[in-house]
N, C-alpha and C. Protein backbone atom coordinates (compact mmCIF):
# COMPACT_ATOMS: atom_id res chain seq x y z
N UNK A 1 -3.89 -7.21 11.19
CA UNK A 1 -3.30 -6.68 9.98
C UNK A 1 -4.31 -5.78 9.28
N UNK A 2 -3.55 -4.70 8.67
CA UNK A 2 -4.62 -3.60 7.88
C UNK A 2 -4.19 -4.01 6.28
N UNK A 3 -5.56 -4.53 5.57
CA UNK A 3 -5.47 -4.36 4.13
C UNK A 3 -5.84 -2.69 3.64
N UNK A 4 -5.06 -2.17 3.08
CA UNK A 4 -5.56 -1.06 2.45
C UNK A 4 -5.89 -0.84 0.84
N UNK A 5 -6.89 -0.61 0.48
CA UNK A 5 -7.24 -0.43 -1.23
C UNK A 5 -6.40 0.96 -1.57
N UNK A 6 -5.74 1.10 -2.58
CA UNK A 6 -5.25 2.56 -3.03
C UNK A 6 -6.11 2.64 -4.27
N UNK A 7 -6.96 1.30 -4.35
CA UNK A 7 -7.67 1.70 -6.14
C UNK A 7 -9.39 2.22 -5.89
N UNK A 8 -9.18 2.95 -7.00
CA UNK A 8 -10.63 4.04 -6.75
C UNK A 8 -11.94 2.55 -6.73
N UNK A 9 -11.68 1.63 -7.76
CA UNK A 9 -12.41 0.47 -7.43
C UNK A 9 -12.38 -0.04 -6.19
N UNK A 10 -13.56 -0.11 -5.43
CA UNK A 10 -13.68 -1.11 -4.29
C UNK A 10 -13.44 -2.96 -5.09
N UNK A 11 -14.59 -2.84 -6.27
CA UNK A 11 -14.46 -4.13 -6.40
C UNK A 11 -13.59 -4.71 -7.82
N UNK A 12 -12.10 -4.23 -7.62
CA UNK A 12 -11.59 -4.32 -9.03
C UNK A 12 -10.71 -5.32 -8.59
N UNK A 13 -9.56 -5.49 -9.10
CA UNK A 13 -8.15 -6.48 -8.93
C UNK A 13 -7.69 -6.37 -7.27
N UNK A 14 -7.32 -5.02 -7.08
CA UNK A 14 -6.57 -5.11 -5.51
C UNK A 14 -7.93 -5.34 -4.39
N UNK A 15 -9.02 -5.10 -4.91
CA UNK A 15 -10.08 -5.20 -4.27
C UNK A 15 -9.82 -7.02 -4.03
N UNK A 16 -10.08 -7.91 -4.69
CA UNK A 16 -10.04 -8.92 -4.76
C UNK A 16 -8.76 -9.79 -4.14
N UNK A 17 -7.56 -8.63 -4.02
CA UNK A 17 -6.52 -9.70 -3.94
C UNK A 17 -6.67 -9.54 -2.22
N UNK A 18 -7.15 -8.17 -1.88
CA UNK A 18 -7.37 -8.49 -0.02
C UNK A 18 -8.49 -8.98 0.07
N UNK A 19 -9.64 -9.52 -0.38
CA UNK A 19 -10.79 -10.24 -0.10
C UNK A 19 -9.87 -11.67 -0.03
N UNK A 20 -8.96 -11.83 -0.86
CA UNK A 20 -7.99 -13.63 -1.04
C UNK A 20 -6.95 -13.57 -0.01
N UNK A 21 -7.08 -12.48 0.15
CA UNK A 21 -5.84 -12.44 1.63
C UNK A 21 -6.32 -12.55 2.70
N UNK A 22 -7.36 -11.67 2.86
CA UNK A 22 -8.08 -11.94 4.11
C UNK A 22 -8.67 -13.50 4.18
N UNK A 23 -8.80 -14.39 3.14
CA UNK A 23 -9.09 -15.72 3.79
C UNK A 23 -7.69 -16.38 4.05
N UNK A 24 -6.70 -15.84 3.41
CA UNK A 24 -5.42 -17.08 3.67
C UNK A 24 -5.25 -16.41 4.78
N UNK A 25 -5.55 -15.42 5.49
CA UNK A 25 -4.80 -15.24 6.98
C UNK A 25 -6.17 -15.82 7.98
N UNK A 26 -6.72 -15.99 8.09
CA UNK A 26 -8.12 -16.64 8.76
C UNK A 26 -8.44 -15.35 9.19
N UNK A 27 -9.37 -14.27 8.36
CA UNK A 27 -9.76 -13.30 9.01
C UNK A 27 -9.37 -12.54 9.25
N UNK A 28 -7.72 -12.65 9.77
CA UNK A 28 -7.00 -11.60 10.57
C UNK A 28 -7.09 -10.76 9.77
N UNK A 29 -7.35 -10.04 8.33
CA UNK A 29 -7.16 -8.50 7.64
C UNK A 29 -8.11 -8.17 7.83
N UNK A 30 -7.96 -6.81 8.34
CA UNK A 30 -9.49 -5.72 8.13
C UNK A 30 -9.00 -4.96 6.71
N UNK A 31 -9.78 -5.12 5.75
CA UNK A 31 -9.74 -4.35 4.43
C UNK A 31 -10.76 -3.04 4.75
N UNK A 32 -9.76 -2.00 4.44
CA UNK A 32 -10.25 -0.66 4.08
C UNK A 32 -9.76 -0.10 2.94
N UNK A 33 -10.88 1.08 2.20
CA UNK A 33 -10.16 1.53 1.40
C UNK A 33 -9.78 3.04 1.37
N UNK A 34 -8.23 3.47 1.06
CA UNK A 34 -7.46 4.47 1.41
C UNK A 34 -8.93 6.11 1.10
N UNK A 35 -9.40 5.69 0.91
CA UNK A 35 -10.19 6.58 -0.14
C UNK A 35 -12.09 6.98 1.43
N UNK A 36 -11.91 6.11 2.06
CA UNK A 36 -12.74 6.11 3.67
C UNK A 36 -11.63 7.04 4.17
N UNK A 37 -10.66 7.86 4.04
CA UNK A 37 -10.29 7.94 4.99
C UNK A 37 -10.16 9.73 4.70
N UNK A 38 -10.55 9.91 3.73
CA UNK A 38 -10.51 11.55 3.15
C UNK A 38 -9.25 12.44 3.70
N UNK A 39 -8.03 12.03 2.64
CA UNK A 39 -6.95 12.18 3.20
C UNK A 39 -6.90 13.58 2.32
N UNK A 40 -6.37 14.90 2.94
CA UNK A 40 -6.24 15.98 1.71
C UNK A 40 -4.45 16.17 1.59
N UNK A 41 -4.33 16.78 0.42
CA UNK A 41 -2.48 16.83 0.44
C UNK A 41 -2.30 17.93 1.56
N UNK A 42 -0.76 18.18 1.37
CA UNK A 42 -0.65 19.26 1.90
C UNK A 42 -0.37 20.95 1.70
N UNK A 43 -0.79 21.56 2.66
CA UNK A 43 -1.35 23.21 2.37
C UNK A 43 -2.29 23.78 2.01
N UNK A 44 -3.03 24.48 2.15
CA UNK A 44 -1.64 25.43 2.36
C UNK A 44 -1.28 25.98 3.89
N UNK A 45 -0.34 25.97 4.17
CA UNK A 45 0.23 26.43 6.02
C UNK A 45 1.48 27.02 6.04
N UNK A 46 1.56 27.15 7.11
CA UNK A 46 2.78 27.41 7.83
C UNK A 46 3.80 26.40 8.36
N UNK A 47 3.93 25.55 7.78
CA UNK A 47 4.44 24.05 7.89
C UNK A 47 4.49 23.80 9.60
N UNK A 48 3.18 24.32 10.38
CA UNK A 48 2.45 23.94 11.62
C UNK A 48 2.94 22.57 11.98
N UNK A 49 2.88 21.53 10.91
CA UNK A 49 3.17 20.02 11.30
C UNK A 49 4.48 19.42 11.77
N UNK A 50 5.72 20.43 11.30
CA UNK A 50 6.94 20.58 11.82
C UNK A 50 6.70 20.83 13.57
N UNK A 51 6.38 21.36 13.82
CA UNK A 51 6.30 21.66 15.27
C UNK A 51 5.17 21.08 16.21
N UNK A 52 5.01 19.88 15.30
CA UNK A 52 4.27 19.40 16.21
C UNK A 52 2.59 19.14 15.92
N UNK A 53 1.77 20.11 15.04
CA UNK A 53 0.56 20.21 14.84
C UNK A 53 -0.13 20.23 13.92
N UNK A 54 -0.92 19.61 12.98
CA UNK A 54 -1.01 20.14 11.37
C UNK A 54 -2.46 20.34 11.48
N UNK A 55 -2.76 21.80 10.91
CA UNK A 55 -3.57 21.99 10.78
C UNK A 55 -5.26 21.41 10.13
N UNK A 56 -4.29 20.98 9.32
CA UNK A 56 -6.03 19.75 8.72
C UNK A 56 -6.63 19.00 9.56
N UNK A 57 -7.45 18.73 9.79
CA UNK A 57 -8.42 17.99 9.90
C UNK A 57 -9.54 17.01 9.26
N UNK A 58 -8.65 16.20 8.66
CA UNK A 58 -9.33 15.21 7.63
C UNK A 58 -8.87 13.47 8.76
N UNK A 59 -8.82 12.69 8.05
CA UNK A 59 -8.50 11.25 7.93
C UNK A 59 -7.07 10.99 8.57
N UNK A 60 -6.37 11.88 8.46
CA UNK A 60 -5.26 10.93 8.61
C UNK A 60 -4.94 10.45 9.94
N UNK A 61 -5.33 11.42 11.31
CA UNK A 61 -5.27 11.03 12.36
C UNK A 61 -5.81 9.68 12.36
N UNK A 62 -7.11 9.00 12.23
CA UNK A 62 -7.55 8.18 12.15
C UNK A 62 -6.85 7.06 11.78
N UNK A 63 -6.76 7.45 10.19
CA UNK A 63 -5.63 6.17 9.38
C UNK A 63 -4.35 5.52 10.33
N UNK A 64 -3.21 6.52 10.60
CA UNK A 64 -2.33 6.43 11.79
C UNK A 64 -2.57 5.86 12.72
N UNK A 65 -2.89 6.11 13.34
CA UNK A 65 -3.66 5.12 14.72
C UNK A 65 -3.79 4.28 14.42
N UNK A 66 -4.98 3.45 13.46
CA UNK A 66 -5.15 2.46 13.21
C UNK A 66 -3.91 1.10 13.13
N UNK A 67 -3.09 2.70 11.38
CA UNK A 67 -1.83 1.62 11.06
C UNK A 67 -0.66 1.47 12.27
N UNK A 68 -0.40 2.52 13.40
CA UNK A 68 0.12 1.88 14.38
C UNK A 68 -0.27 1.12 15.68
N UNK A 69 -1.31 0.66 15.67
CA UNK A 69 -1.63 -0.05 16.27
C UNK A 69 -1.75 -1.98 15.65
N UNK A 70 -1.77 -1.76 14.43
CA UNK A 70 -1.54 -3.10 13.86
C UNK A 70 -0.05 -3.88 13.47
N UNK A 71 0.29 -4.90 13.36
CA UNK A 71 1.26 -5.38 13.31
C UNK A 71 2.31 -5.20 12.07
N UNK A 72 1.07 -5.15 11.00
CA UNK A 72 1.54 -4.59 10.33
C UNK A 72 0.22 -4.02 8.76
N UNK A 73 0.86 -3.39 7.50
CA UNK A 73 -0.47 -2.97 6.64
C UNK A 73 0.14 -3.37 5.58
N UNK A 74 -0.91 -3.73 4.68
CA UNK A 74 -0.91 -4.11 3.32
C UNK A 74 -1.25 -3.20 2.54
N UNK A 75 -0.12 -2.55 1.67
CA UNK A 75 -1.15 -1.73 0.52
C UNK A 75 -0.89 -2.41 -0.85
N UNK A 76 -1.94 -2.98 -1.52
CA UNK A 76 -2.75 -2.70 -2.48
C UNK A 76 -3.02 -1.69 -3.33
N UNK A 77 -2.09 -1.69 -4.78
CA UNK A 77 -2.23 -0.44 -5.56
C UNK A 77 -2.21 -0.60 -6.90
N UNK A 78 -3.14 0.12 -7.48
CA UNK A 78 -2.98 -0.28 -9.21
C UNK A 78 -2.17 0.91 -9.57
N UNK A 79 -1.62 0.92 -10.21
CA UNK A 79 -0.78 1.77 -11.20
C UNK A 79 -1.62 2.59 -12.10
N UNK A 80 -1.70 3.57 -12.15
CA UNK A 80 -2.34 4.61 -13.46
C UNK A 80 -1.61 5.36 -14.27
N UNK A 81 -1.57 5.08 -15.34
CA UNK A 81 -1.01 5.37 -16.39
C UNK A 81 0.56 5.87 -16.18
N UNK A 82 1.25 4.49 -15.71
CA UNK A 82 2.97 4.79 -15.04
C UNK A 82 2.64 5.19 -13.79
N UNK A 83 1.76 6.03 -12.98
CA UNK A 83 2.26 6.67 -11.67
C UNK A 83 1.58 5.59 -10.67
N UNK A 84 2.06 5.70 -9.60
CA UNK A 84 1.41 5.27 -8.27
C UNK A 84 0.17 6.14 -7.64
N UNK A 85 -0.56 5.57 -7.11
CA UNK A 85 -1.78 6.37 -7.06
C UNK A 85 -1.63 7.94 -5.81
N UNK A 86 -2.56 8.82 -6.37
CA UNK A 86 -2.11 10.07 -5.58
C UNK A 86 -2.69 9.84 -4.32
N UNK A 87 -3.33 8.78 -3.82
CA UNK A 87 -3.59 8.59 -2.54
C UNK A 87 -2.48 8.23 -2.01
N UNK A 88 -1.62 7.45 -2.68
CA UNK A 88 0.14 7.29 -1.81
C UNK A 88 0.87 8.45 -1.41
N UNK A 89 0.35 9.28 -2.42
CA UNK A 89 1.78 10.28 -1.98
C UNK A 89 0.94 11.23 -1.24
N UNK A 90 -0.24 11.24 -1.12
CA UNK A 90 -0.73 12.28 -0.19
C UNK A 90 -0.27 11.76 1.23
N UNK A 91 -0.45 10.12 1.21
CA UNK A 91 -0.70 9.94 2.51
C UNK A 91 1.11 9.67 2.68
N UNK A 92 1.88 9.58 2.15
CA UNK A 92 3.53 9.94 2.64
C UNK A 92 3.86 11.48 2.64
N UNK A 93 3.02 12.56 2.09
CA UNK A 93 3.31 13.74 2.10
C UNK A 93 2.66 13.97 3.69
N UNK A 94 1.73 13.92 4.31
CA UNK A 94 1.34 13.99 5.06
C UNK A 94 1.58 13.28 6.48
N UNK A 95 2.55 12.24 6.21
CA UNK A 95 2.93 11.71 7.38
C UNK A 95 4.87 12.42 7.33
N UNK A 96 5.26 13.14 6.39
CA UNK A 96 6.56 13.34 6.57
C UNK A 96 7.42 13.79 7.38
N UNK A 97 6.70 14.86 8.32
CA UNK A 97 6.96 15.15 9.79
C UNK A 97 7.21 13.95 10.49
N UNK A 98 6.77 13.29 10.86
CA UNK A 98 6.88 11.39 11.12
C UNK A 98 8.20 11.05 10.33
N UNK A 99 7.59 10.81 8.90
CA UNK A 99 8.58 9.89 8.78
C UNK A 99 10.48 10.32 8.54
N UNK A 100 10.27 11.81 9.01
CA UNK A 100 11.80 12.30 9.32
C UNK A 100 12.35 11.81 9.89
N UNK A 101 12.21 11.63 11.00
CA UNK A 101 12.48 10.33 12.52
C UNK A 101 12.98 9.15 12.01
N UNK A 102 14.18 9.29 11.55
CA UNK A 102 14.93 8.03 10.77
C UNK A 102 14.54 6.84 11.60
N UNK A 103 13.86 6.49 13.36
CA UNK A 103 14.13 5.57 13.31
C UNK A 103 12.10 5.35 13.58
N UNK A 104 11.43 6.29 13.39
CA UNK A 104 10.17 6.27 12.93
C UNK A 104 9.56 6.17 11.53
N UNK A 105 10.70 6.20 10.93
CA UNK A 105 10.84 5.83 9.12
C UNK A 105 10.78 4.31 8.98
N UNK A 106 12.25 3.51 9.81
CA UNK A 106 12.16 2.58 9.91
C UNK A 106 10.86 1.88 10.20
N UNK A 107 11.01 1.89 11.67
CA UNK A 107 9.68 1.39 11.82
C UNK A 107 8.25 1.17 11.06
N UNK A 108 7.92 2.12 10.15
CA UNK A 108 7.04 2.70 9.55
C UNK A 108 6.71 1.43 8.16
N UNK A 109 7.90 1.52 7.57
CA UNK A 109 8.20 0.72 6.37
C UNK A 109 9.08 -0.65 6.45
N UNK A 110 9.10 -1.07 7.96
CA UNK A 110 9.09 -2.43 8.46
C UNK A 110 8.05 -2.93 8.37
N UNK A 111 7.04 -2.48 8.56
CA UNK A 111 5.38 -2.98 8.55
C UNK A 111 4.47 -2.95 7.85
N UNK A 112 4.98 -2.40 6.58
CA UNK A 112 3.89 -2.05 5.34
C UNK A 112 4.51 -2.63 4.21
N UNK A 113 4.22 -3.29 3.78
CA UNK A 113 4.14 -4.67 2.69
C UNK A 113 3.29 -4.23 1.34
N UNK A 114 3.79 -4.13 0.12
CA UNK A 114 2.89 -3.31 -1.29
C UNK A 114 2.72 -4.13 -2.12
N UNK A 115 1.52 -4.67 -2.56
CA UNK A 115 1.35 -4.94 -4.10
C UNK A 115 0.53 -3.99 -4.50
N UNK A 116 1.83 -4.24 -6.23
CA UNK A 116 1.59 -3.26 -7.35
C UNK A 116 0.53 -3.64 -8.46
N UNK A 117 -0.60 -3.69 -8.71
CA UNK A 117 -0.65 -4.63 -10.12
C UNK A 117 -0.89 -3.24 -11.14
N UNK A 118 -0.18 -3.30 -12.36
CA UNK A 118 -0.39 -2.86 -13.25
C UNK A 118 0.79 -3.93 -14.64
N UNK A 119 1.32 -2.84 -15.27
CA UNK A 119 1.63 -3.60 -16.68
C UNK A 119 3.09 -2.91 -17.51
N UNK A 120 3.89 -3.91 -17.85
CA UNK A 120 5.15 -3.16 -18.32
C UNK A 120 5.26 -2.28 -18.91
N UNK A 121 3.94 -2.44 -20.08
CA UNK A 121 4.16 -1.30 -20.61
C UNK A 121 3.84 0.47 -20.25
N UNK A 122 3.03 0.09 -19.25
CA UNK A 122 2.51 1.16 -18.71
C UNK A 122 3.41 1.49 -17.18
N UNK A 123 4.48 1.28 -17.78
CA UNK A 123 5.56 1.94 -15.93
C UNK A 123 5.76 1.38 -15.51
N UNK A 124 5.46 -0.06 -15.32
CA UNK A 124 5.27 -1.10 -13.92
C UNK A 124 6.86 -1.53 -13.33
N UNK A 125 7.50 -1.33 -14.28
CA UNK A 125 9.39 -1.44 -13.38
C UNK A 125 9.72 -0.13 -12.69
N UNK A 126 9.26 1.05 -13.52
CA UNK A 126 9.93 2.10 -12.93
C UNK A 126 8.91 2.43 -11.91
N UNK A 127 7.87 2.14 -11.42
CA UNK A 127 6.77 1.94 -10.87
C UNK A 127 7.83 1.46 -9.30
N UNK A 128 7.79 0.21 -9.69
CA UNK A 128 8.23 -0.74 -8.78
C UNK A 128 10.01 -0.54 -8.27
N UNK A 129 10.19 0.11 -9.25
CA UNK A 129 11.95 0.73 -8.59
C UNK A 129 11.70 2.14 -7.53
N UNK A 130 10.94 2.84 -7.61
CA UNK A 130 10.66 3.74 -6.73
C UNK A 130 10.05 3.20 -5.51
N UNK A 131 9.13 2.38 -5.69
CA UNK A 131 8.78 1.85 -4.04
C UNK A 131 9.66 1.43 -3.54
N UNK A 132 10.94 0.59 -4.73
CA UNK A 132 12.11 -0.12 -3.62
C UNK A 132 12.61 0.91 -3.30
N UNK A 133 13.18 2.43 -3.75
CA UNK A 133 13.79 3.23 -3.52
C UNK A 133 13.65 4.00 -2.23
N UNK A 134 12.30 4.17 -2.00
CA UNK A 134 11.47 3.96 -0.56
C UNK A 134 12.02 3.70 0.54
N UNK A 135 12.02 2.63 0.44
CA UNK A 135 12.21 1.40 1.29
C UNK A 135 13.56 1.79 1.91
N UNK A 136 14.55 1.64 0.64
CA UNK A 136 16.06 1.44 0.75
C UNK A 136 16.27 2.89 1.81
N UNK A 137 15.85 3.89 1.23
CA UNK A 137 16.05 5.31 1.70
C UNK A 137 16.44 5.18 3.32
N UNK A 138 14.83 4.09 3.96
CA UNK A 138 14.95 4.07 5.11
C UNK A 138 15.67 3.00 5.47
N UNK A 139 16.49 2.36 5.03
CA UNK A 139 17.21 1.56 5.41
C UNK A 139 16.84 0.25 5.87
N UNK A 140 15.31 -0.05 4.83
CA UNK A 140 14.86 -1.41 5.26
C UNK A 140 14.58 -2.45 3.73
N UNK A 141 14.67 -3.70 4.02
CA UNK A 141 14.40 -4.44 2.83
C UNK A 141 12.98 -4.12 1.98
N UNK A 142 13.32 -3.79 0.53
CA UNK A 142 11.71 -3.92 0.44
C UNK A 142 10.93 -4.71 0.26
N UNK A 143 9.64 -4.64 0.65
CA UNK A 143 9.01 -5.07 0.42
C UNK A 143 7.40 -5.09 -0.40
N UNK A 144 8.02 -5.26 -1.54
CA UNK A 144 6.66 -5.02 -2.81
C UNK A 144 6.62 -6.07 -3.57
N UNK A 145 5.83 -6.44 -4.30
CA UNK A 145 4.94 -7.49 -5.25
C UNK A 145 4.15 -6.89 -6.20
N UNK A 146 5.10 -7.33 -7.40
CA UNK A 146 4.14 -6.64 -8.92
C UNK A 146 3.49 -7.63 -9.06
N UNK A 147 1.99 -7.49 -9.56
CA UNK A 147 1.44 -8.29 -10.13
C UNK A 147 1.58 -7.55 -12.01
N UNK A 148 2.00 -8.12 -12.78
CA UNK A 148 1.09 -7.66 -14.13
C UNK A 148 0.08 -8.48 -15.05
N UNK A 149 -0.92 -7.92 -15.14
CA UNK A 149 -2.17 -8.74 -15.78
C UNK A 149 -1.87 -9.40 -16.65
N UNK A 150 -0.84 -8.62 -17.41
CA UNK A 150 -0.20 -9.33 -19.08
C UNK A 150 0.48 -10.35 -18.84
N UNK A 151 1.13 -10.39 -18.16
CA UNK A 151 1.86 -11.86 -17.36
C UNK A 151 0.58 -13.38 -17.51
N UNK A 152 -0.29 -12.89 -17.42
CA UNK A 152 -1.11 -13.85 -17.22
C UNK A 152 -2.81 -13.90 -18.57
N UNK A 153 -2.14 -13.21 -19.43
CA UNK A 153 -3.03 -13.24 -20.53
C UNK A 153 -4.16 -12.13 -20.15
N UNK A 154 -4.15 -11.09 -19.45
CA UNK A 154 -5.51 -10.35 -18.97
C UNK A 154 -5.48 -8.48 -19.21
N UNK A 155 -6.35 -8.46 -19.35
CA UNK A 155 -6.50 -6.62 -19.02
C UNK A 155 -7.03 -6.22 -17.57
N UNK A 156 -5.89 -5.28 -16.88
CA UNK A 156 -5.87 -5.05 -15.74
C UNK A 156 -7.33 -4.87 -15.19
N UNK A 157 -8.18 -4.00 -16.22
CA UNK A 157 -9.28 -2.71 -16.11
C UNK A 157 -10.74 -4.15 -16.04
N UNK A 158 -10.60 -4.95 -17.27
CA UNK A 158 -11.30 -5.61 -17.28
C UNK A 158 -11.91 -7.28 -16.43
N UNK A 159 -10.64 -7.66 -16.26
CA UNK A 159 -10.23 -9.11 -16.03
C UNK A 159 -10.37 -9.52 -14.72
N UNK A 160 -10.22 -10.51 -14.60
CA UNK A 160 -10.08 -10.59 -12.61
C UNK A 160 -9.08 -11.23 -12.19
N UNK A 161 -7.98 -10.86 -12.29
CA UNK A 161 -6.89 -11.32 -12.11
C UNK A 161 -7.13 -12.52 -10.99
N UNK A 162 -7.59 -12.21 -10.02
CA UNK A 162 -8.33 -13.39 -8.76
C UNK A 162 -8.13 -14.76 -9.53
N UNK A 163 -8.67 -15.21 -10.80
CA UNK A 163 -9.00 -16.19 -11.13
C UNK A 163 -8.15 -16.94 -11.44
N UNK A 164 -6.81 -16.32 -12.07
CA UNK A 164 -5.57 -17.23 -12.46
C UNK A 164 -5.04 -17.84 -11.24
N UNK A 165 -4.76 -19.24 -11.38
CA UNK A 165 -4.36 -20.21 -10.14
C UNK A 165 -3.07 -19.73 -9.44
N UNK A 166 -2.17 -19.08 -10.87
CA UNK A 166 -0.87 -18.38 -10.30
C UNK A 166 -0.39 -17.83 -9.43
N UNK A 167 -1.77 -16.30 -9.98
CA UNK A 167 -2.03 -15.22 -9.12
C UNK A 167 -2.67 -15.48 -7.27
N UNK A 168 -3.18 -16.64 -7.58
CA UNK A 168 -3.84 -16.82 -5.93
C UNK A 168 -2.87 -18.03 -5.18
N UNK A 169 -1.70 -19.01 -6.10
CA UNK A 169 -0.72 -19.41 -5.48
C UNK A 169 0.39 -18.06 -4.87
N UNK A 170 0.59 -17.23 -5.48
CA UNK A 170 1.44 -16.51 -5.42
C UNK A 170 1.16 -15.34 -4.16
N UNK A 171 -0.20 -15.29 -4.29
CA UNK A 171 -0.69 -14.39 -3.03
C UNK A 171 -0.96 -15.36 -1.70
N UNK A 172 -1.11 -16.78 -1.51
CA UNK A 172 -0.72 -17.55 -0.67
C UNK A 172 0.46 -18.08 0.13
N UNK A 173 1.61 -17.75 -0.87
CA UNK A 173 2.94 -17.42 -0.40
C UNK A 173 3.04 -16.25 0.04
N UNK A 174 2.70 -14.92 -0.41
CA UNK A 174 2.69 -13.76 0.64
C UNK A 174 2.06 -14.16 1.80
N UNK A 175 1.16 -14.45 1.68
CA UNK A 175 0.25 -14.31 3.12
C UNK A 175 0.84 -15.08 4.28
N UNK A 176 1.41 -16.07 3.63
CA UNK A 176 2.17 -17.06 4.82
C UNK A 176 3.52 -16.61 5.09
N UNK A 177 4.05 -16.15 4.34
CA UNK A 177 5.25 -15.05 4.43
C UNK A 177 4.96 -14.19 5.45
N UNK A 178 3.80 -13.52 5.21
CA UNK A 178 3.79 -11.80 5.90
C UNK A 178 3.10 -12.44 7.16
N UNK A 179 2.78 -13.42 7.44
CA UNK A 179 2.26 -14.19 8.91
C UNK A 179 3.49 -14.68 9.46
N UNK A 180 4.43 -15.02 9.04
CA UNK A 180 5.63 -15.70 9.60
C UNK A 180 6.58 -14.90 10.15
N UNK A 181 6.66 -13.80 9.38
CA UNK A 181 8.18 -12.49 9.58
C UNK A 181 7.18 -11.18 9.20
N UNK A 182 6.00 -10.76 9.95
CA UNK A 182 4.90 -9.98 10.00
C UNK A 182 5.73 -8.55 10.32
N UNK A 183 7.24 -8.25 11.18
CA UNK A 183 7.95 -7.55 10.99
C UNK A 183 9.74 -7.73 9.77
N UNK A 184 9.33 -8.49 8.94
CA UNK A 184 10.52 -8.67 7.99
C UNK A 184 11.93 -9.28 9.05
């Protein structure tokens, strides 16, 4: 299984919740963070990647491979100020040639599993209605997990969410979840 960080912190909240994942699965996560992988958006081109070839040469070949070769990936994402982080949408702008392939879409978002942590007031439903929207698009159940700090008395930026018993019951039920039905 691939843990992926989408937060510019290595050692913040999502940092922590795949360090707690990677022990409830015995090891099995390799945690990386999206940010090793020097993903750039896209253009400017000749939309080259339609036919087959995209001109950049950054990360993403790498990333890909990886994530299809694993069973499945975890992303890990804090929310900034309402949006999802621009490492998401680079790295769905950049795989979209792919994920046209309605049944390479599927596939794609059969195997990638999201927690959100951020905070109601700051987007976190409409946050979390677009990843399901995602999902649905391709015609698969979603699958995401808000965490919000406020839920649990904390500030996202400051706190360690890790510590509430809740938060690490609740990520113990994922983990045994996403080990059991690892394709939904």
């Amino acid at each position: 299984m691939l843990g992926l960080n989408f937060s510019s912190r290595k050692n913040g909240n999502c940092g922590d919740f795949l360090l707690f994942l990677r022990q409830q699965t015995n090891n099995r996560l390799v945690i990386r963070s999206i940010h090793d992988f020097s993903l750039e958006g896209c253009g400017p081109c000749e939309y080259e990647c339609i036919h087959g070839s995209c001109p950049k040469k950054d990360g993403l070949t790498a990333l890909t491979a990886w994530m299809d070769k694993e069973e499945q990936s975890i992303f890990v994402m804090p929310l900034y100020n309402g949006n999802l982080p621009s490492a998401f949408y680079r790295l769905l702008e950049r795989m979209s040639p792919r994920l046209h392939d309605e049944a390479e879409e599927k596939r794609f978002w059969k195997k990638v599993k999201i927690i959100l942590v951020g905070n109601p007031e700051h987007g976190l439903e409409p946050a979390v209605q677009t990843l399901k929207d995602i999902y649905e698009n391709a015609g698969v159940k979603p699958a995401v997990t808000a965490f919000s700090s406020v839920k649990y008395g904390m500030k996202a930026t400051q706190d360690r969410m890790i510590e509430s018993r809740e938060v690490r019951s609740r990520l113990v039920e994922l983990a045994w979840e996403w080990m059991e039905n690892p394709g939904r």
